[in-house]
C-alpha atoms as a PDB file:
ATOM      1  CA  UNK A   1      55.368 -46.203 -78.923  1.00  0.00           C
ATOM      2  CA  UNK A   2      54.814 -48.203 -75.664  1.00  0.00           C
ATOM      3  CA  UNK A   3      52.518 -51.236 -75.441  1.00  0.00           C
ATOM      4  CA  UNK A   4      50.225 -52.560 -72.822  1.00  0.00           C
ATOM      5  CA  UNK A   5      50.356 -55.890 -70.974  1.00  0.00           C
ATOM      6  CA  UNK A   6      47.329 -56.752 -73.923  1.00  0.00           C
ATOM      7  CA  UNK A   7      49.188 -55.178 -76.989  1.00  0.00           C
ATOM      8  CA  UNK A   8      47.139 -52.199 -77.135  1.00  0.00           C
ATOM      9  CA  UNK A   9      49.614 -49.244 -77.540  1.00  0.00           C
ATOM     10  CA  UNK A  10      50.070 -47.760 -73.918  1.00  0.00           C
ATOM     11  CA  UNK A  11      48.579 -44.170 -75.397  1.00  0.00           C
ATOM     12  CA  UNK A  12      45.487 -45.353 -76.533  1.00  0.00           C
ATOM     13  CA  UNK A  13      45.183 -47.515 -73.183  1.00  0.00           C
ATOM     14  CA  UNK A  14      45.988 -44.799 -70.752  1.00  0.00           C
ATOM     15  CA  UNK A  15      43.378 -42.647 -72.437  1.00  0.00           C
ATOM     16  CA  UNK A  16      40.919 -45.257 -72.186  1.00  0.00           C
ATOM     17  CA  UNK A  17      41.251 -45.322 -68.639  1.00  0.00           C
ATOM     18  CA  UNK A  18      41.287 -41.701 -68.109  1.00  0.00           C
ATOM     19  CA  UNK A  19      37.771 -41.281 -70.128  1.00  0.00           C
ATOM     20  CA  UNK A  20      36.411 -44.447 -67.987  1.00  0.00           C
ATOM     21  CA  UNK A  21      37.710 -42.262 -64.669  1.00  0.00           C
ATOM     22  CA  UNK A  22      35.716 -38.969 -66.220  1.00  0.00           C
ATOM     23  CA  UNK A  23      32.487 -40.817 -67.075  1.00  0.00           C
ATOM     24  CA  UNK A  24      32.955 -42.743 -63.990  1.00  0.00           C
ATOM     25  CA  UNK A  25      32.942 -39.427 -61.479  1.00  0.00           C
ATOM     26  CA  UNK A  26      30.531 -38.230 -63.683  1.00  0.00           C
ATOM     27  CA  UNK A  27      28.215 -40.412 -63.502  1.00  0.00           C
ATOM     28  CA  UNK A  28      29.043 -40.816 -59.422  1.00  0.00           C
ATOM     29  CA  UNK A  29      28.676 -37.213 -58.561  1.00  0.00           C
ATOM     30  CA  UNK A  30      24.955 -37.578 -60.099  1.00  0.00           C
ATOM     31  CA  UNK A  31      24.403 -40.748 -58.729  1.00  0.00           C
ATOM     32  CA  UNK A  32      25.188 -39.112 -55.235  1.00  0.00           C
ATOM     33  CA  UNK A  33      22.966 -36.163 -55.510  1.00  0.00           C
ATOM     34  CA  UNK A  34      20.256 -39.512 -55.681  1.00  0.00           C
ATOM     35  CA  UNK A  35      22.099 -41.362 -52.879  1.00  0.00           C
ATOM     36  CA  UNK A  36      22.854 -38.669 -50.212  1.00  0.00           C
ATOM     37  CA  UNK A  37      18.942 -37.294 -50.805  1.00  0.00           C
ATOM     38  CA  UNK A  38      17.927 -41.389 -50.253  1.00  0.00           C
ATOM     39  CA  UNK A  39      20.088 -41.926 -46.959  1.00  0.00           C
ATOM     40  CA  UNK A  40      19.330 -38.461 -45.408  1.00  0.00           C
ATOM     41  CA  UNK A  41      15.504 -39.202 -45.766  1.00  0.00           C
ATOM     42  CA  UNK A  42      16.236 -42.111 -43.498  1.00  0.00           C
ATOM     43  CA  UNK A  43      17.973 -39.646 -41.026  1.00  0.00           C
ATOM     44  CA  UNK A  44      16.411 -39.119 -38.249  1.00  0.00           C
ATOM     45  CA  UNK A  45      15.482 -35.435 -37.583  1.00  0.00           C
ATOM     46  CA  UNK A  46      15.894 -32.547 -37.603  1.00  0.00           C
ATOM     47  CA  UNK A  47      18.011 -34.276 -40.955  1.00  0.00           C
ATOM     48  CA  UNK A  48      15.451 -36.430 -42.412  1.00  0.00           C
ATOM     49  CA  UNK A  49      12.119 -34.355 -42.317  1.00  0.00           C
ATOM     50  CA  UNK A  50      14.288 -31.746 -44.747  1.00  0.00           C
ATOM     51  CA  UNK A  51      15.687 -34.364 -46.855  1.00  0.00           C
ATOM     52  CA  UNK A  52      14.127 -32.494 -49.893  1.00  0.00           C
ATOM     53  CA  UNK A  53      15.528 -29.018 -48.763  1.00  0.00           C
ATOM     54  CA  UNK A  54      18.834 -30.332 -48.684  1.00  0.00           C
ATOM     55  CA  UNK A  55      19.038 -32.460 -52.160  1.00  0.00           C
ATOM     56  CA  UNK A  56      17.893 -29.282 -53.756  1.00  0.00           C
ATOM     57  CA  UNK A  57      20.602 -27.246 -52.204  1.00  0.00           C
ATOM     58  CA  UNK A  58      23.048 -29.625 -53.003  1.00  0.00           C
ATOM     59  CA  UNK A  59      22.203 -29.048 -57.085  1.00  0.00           C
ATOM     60  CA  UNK A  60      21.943 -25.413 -56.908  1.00  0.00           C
ATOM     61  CA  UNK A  61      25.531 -25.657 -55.399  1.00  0.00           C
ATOM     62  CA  UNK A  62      26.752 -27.604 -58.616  1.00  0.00           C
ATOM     63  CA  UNK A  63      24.695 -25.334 -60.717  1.00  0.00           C
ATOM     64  CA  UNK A  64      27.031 -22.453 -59.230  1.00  0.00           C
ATOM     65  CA  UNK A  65      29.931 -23.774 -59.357  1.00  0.00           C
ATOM     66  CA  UNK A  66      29.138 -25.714 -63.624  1.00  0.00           C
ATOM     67  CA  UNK A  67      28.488 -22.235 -64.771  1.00  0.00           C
ATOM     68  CA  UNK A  68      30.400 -20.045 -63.231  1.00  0.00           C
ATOM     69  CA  UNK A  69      33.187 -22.399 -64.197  1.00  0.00           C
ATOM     70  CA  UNK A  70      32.623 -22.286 -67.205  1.00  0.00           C
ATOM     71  CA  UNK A  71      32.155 -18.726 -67.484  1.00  0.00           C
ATOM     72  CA  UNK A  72      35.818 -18.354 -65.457  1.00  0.00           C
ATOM     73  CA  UNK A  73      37.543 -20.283 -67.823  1.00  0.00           C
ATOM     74  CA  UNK A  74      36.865 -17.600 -70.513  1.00  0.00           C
ATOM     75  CA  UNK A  75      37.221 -14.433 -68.729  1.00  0.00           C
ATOM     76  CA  UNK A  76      40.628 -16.845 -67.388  1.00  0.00           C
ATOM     77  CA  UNK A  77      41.868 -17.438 -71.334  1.00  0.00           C
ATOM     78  CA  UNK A  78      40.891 -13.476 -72.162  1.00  0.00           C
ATOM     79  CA  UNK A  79      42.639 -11.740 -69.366  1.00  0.00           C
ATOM     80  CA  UNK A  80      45.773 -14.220 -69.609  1.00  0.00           C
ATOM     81  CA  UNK A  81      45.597 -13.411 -73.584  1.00  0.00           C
ATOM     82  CA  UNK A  82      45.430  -9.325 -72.720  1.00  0.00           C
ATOM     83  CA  UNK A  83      48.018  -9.186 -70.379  1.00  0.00           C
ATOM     84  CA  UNK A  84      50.659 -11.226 -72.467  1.00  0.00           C
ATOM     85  CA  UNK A  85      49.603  -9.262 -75.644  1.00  0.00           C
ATOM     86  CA  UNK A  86      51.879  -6.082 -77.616  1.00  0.00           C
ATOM     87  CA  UNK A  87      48.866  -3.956 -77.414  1.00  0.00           C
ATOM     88  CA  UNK A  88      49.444  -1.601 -74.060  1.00  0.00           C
ATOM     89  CA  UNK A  89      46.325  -1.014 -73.332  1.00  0.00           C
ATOM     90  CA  UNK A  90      44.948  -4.817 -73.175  1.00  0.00           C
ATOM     91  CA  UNK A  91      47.695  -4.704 -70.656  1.00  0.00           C
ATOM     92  CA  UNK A  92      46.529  -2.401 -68.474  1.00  0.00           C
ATOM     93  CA  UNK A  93      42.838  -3.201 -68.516  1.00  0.00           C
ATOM     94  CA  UNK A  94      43.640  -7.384 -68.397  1.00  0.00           C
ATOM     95  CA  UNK A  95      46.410  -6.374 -65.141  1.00  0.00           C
ATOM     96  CA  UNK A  96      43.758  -3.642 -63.408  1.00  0.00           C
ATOM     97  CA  UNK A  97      40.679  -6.657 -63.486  1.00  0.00           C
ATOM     98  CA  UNK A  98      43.488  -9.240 -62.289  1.00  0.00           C
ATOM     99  CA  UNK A  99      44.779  -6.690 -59.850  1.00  0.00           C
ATOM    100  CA  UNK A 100      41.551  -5.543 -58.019  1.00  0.00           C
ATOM    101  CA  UNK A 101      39.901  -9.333 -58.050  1.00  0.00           C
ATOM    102  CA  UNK A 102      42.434 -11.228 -56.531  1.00  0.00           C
ATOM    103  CA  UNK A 103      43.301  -8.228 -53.787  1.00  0.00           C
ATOM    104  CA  UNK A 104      39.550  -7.846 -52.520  1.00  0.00           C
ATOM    105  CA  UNK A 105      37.071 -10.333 -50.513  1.00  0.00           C
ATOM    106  CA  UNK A 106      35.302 -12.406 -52.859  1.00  0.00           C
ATOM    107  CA  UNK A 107      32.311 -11.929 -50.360  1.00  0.00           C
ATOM    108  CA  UNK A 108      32.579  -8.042 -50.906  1.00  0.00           C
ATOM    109  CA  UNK A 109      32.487  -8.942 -54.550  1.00  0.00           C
ATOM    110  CA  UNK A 110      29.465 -10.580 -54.275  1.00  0.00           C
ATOM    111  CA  UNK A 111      28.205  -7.732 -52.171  1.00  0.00           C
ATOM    112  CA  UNK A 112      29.048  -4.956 -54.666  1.00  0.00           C
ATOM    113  CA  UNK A 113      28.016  -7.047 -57.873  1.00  0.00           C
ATOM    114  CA  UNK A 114      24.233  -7.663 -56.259  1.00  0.00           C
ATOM    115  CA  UNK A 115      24.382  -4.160 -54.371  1.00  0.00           C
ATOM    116  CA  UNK A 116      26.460  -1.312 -55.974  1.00  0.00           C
ATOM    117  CA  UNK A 117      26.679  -2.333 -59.613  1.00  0.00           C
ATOM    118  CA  UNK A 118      22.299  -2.533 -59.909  1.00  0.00           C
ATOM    119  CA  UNK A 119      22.496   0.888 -58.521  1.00  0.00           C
ATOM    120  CA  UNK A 120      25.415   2.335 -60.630  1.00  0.00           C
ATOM    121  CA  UNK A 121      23.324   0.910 -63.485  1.00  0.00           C
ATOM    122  CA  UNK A 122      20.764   2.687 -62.863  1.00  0.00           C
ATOM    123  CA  UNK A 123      22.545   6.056 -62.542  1.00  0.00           C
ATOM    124  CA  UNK A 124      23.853   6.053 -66.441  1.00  0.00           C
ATOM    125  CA  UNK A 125      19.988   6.221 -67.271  1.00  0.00           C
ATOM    126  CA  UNK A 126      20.819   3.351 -69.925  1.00  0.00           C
ATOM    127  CA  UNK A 127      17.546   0.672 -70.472  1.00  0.00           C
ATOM    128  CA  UNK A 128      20.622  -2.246 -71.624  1.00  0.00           C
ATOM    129  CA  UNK A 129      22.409  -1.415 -68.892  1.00  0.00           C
ATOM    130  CA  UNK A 130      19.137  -1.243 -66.089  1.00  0.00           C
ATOM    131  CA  UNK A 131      18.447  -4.247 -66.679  1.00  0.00           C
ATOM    132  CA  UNK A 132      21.469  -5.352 -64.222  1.00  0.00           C
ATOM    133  CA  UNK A 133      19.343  -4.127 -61.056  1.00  0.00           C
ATOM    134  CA  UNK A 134      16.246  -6.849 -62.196  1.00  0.00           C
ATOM    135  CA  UNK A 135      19.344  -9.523 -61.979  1.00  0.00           C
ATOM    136  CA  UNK A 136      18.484 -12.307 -59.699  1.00  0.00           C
ATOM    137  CA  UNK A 137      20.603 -13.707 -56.904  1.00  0.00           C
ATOM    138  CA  UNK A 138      21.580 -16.465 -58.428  1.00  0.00           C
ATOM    139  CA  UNK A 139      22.931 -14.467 -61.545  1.00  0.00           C
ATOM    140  CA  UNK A 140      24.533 -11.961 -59.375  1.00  0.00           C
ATOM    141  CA  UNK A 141      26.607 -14.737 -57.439  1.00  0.00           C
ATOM    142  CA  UNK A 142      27.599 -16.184 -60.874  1.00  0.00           C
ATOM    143  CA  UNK A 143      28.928 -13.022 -62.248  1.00  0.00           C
ATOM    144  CA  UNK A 144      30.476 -12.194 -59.103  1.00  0.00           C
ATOM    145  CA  UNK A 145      31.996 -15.769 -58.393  1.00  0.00           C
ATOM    146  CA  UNK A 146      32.773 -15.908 -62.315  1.00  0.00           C
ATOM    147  CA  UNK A 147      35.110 -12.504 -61.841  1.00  0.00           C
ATOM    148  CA  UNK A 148      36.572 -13.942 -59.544  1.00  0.00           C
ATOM    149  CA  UNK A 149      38.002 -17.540 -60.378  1.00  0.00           C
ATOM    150  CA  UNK A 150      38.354 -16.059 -64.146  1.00  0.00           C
ATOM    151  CA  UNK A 151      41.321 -13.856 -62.305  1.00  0.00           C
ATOM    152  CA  UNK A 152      42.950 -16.482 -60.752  1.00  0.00           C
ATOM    153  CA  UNK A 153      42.459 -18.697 -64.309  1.00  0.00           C
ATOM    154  CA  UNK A 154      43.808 -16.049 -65.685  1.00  0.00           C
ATOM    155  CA  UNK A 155      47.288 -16.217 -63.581  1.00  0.00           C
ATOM    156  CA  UNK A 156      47.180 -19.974 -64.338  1.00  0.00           C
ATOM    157  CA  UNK A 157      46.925 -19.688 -68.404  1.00  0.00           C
ATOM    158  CA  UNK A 158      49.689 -16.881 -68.518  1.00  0.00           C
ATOM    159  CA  UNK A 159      51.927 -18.886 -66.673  1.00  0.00           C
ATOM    160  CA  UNK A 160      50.937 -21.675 -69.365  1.00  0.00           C
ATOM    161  CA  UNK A 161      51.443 -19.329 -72.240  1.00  0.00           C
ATOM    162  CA  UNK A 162      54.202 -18.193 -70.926  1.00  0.00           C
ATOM    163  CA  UNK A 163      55.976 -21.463 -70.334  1.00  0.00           C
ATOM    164  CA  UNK A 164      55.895 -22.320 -74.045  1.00  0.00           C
ATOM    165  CA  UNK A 165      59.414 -21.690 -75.848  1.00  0.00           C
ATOM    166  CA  UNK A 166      59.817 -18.828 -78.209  1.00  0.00           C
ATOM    167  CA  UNK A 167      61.018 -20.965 -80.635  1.00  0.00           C
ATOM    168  CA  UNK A 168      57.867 -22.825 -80.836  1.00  0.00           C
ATOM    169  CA  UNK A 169      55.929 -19.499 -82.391  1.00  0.00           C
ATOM    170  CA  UNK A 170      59.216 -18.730 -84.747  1.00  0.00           C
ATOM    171  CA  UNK A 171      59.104 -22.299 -85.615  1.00  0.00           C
ATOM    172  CA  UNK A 172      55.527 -22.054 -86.441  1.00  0.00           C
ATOM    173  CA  UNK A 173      55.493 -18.393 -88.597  1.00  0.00           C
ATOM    174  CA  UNK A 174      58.441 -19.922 -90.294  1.00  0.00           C
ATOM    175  CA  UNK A 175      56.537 -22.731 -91.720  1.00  0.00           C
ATOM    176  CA  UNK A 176      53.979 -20.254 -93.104  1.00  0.00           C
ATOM    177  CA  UNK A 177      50.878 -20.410 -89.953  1.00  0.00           C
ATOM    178  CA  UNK A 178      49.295 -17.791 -89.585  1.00  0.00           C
ATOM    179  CA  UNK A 179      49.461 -15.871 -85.614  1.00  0.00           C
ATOM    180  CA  UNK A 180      45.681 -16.897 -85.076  1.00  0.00           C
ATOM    181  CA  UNK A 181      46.245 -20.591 -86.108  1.00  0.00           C
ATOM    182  CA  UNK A 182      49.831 -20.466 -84.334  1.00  0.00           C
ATOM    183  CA  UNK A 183      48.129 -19.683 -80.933  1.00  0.00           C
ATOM    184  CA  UNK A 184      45.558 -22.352 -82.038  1.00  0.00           C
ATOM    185  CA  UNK A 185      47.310 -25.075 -82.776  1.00  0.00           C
ATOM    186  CA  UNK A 186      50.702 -24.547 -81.542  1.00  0.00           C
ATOM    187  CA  UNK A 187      50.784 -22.816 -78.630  1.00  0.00           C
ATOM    188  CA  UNK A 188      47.290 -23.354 -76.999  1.00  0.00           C
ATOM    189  CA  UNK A 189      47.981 -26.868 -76.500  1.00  0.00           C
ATOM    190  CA  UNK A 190      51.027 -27.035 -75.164  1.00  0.00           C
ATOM    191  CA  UNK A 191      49.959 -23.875 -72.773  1.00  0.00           C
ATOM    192  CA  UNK A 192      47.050 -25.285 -71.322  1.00  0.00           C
ATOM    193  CA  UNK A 193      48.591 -28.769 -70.595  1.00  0.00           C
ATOM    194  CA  UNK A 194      50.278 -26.453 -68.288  1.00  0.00           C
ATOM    195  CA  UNK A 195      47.674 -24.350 -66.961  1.00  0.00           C
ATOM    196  CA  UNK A 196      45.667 -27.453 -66.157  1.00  0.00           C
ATOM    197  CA  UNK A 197      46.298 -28.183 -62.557  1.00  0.00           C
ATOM    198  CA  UNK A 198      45.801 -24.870 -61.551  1.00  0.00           C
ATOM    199  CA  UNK A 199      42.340 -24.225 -63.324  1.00  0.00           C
ATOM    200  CA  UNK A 200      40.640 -27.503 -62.024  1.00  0.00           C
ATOM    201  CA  UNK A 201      42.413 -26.585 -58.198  1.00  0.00           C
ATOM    202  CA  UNK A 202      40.259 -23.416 -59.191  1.00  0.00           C
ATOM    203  CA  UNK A 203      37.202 -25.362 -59.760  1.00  0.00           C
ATOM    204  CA  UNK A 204      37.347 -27.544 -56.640  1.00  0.00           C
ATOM    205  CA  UNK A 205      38.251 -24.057 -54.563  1.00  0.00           C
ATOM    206  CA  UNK A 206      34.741 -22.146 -56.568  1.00  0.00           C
ATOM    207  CA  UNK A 207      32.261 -25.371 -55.423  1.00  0.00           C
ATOM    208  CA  UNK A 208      33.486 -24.476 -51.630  1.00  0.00           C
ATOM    209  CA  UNK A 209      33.545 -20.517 -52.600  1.00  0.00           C
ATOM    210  CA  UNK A 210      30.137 -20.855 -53.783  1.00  0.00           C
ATOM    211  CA  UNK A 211      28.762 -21.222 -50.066  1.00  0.00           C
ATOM    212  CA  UNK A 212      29.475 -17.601 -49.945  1.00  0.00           C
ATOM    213  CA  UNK A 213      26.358 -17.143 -52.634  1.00  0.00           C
ATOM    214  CA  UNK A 214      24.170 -17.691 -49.404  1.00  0.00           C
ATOM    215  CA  UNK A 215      25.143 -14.124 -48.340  1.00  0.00           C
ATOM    216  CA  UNK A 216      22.694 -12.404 -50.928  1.00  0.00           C
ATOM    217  CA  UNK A 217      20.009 -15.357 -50.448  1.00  0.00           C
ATOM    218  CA  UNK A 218      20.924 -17.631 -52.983  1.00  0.00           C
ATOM    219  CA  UNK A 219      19.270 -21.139 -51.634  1.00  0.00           C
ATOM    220  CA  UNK A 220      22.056 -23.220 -51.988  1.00  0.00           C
ATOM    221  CA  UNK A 221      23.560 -26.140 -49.497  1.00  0.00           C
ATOM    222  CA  UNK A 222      24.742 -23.790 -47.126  1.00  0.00           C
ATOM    223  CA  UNK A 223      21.724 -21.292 -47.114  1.00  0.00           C
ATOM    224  CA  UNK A 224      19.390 -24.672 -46.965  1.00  0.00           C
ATOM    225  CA  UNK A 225      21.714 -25.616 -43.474  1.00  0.00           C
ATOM    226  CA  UNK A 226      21.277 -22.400 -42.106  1.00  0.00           C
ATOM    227  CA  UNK A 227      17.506 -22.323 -42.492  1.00  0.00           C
ATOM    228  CA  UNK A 228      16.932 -25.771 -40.952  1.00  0.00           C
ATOM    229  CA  UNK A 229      19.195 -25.135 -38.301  1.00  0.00           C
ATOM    230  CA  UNK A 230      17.199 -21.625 -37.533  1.00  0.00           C
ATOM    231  CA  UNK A 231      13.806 -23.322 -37.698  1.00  0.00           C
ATOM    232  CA  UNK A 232      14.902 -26.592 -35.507  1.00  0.00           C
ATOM    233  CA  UNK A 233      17.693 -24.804 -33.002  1.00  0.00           C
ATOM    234  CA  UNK A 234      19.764 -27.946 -33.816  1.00  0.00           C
ATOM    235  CA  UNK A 235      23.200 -26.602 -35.167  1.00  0.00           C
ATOM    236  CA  UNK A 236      25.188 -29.873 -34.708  1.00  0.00           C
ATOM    237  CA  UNK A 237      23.371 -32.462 -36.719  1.00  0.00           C
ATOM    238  CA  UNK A 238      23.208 -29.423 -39.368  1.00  0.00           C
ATOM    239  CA  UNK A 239      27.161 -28.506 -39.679  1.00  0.00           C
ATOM    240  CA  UNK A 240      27.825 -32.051 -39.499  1.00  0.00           C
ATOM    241  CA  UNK A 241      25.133 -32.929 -42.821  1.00  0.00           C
ATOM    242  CA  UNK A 242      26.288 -29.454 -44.469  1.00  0.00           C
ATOM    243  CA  UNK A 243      30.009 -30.219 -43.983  1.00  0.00           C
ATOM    244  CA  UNK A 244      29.481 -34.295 -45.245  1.00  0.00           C
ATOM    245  CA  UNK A 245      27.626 -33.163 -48.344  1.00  0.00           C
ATOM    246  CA  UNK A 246      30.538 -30.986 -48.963  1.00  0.00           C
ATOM    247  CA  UNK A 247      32.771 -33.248 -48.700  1.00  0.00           C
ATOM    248  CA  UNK A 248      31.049 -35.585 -50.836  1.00  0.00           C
ATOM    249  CA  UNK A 249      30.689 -33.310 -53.774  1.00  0.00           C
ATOM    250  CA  UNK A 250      34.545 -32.161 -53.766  1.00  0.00           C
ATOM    251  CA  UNK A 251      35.370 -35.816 -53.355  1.00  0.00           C
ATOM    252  CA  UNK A 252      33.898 -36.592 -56.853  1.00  0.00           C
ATOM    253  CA  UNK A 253      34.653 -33.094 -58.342  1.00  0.00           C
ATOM    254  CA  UNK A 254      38.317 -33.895 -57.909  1.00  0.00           C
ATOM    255  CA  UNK A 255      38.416 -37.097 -58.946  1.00  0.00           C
ATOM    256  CA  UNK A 256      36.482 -35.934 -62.127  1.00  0.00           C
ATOM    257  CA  UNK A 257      39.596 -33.579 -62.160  1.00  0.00           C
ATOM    258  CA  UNK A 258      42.057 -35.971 -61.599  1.00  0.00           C
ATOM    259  CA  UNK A 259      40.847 -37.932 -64.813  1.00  0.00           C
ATOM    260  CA  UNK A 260      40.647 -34.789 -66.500  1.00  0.00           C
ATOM    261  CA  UNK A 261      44.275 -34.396 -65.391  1.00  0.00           C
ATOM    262  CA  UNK A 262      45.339 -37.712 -66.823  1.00  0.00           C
ATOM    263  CA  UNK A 263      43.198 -37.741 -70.022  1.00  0.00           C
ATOM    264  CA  UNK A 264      45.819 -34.767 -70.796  1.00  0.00           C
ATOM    265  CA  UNK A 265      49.094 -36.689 -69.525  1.00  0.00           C
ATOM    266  CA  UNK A 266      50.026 -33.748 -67.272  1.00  0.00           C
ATOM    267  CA  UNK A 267      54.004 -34.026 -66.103  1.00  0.00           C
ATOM    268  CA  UNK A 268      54.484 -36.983 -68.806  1.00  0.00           C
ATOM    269  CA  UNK A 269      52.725 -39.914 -66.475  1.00  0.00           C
ATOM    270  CA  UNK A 270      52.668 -43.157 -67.803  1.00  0.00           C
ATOM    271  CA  UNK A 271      50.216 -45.682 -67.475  1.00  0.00           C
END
């Protein structure tokens, strides 16, 4: 074991500093939600006057991209656990969803998940299944954008899986686990330390993907730009506040990503 310049072990210090980054871009990314809506209320117009409009675009933005996240790293972990299994037709189904996601538009996702699927719904006659054409927009660009980065997750934690040695599962049977705790504790870990870049690339990718939500009327940043640009016939100041706020957001996202990153040790660094 290493030692800091203190005498803390270098372990313990390294993941001190990786939880301070977290809570740090944490705590930034909310604190410029506050920040960017104070500054562009002191904007002159056409910015200013829709201060509000913009702030609350901004959070339904991070609302998008927080739960469908979330939501992709699941469907991610289940596919990649389908396609790697002995059972055939996992295979199939976990390759086909892989397969057709990651070879269409994500905007013609979006279209068919708030236009086609409400109306195939409706033609099994089923009252569970109607209830997909009362969906909102905002759940329909969730689902969609949720199929979507769980596919590319799911490339990310099958490369992880993957990755890990054979021996370590032989290794693990032979000292008596069990194939549900082996996958738990043995190869999981070691798998997703691997995966990790990938998925939170995937993240930063889904807040810019989400702008796509505006398609099927979702208010969110970009939606909010287009209607203040259509009501004050002032598309500069507009793509320049949209495309700031963006940047801002990402900014923080990946640096919440970066701790994330270290917290785990990816590639062995060293504080």
């Amino acid at each position: 074991m290493t030692f800091s310049a203190i005498g803390w072990p270098a372990d313990w210090t390294r993941q001190r500093r990786s939880q301070a980054t977290i809570v740090t871009a944490s705590v930034g990314l909310v604190a410029a939600l506050w920040v960017a809506a104070s500054l562009i209320a002191l904007a002159p117009a056409p910015i200013g006057p829709n201060a509000k409009f913009f702030a609350e675009g901004m959070v339904v933005t991070i609302e998008l991209t927080i739960v469908s996240g979330l939501i992709g790293v699941v469907l991610g972990l289940l596919a990649a656990l389908g396609k790697t299994s002995r059972i055939l037709p996992l295979r199939w189904v976990s390759g086909f969803y892989i397969w057709v996601i990651r070879g269409t538009p994500l905007l013609v996702q979006i279209f068919f998940v708030y236009f086609a699927l409400p109306e195939i719904a409706k033609s099994t006659g089923s009252e569970w299944l109607g209830q997909i054409s009362r969906m909102s927009e905002f759940t329909a660009a969730v689902l969609a954008l949720s199929l979507n980065v769980g596919a590319y997750n799911a490339e990310a934690f099958r490369a992880g899986l993957e990755a890990v040695h054979k021996g370590q599962f032989e290794a693990a049977r032979s000292l008596g686990l069990s194939k549900w705790h082996t996958l738990l504790d043995v190869t999981f870990p070691q798998a997703f330390k691997v995966a990790l870049p990938p998925l939170v690339n995937n993240v930063v990718a889904l807040l810019k993907d989400s702008s796509l939500a505006y398609s099927i009327g979702v208010v969110e940043l970009t939606n909010v730009g287009a209607r203040v640009q259509s009501s004050t016939f002032q598309p500069v100041p507009i793509l320049i506040t949209t495309a700031i706020l963006y940047l801002v957001m990402t900014t923080l996202l990946t640096q919440i990503t970066n701790g994330i990153e270290h917290r785990f040790d990816i590639e062995g660094r060293r504080a």
